[in-house]
N, C-alpha and C. Protein backbone atom coordinates (compact mmCIF):
# COMPACT_ATOMS: atom_id res chain seq x y z
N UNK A 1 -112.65 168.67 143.28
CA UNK A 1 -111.49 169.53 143.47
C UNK A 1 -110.30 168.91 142.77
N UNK A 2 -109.76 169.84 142.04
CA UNK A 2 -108.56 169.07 141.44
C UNK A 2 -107.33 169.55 142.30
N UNK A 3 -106.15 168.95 142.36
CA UNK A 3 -105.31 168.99 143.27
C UNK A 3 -104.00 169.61 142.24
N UNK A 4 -103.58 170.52 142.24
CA UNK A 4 -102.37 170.47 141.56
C UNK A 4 -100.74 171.07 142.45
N UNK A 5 -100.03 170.62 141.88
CA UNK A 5 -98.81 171.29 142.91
C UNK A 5 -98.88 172.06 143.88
N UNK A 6 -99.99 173.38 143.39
CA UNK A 6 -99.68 174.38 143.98
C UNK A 6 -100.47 174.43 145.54
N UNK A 7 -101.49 173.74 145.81
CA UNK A 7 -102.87 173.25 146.62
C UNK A 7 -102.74 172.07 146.67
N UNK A 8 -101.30 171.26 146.44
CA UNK A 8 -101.28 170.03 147.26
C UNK A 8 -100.95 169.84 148.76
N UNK A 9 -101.45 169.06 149.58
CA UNK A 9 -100.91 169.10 151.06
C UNK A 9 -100.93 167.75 151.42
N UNK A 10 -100.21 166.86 152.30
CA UNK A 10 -100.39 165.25 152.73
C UNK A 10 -101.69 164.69 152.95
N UNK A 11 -102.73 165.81 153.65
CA UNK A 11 -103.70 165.32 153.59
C UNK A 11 -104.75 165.61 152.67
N UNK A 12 -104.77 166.42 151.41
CA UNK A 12 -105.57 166.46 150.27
C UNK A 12 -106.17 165.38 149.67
N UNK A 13 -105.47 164.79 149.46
CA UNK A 13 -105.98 162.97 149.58
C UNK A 13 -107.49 163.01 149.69
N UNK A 14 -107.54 163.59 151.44
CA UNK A 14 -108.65 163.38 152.02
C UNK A 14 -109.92 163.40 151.17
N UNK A 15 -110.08 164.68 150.49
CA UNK A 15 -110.88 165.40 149.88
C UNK A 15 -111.20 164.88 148.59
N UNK A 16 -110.56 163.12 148.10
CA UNK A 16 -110.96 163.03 146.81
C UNK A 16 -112.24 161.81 147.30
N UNK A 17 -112.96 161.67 146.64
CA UNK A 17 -114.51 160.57 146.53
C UNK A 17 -113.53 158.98 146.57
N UNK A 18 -114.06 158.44 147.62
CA UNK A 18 -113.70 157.03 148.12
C UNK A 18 -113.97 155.97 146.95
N UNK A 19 -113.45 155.27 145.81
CA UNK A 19 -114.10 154.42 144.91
C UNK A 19 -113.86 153.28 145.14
N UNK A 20 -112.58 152.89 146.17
CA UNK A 20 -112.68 151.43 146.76
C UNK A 20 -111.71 151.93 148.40
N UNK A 21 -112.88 151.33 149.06
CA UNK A 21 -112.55 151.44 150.72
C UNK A 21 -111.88 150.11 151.02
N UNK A 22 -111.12 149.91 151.63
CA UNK A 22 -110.64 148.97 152.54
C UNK A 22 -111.63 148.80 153.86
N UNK A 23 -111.99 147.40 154.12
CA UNK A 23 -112.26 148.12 155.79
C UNK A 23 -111.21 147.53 156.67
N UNK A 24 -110.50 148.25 157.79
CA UNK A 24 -109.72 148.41 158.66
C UNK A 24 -110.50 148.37 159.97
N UNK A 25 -110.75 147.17 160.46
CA UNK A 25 -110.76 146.61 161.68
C UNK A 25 -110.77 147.28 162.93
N UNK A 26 -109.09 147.30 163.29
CA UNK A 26 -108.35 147.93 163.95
C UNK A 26 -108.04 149.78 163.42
N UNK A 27 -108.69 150.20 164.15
CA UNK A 27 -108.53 152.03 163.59
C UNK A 27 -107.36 152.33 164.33
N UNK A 28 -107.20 151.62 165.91
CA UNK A 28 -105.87 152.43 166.48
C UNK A 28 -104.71 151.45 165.62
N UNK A 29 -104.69 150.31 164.94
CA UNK A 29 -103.52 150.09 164.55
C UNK A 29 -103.34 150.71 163.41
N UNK A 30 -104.74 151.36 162.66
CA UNK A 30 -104.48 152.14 160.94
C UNK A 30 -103.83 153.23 161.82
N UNK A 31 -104.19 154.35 162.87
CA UNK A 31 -103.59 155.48 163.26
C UNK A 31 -102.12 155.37 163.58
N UNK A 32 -101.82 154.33 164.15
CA UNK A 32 -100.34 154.25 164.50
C UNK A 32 -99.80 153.85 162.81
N UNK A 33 -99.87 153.38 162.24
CA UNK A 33 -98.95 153.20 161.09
C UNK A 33 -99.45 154.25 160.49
N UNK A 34 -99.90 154.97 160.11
CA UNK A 34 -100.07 156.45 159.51
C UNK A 34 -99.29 157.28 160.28
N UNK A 35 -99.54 157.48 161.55
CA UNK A 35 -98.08 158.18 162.38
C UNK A 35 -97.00 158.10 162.09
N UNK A 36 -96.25 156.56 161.80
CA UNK A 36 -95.22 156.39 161.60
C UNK A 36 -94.77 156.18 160.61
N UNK A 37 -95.62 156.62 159.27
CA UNK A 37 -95.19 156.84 158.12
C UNK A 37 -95.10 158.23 157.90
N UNK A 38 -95.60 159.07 158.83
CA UNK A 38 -96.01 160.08 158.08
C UNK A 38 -94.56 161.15 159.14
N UNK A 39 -93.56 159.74 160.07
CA UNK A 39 -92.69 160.52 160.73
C UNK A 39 -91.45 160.04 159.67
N UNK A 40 -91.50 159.30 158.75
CA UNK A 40 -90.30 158.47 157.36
C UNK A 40 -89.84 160.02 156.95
N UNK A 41 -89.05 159.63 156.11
CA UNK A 41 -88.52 161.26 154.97
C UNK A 41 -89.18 160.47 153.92
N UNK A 42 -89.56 161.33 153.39
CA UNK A 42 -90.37 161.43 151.72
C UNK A 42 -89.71 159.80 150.73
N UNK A 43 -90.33 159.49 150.04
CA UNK A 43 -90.00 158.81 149.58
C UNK A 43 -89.26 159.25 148.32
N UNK A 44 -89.61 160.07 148.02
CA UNK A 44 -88.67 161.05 146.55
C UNK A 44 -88.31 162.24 147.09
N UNK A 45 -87.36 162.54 146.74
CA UNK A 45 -86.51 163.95 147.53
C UNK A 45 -86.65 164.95 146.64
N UNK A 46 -86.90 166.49 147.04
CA UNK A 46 -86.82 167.02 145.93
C UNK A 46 -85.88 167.61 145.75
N UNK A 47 -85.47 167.66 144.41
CA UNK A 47 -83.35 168.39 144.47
C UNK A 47 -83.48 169.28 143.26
N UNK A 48 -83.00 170.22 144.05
CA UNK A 48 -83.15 171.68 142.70
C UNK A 48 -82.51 171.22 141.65
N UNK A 49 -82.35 171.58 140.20
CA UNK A 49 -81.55 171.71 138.81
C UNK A 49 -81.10 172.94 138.64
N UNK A 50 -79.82 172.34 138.72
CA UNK A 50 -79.32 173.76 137.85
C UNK A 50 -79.27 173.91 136.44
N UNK A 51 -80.36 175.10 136.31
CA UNK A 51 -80.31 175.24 135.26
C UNK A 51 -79.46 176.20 134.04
């Protein structure tokens, strides 16, 4: 599946083939820092142009 702007979502991600896994130990400490990143504001803002 290719992902483009229009059919992107936070978790699309999901849906691409794993080519290097981490393993994560602790799953409730991966869930809590995914929570609380995913409560941050965006890291790039998006700001209309006037064109």
């Amino acid at each position: 599946m290719t992902t483009t702007p229009q059919n992107w979502t936070p978790q699309s991600w999901r849906d691409k083939p794993a080519k290097q896994m981490p393993v994560y130990e602790d799953i409730t400490a991966l869930k809590a820092a995914e929570a609380e990143l995913a409560a941050l504001p965006p890291l790039v803002l998006q700001v209309k142009r006037a064109t």
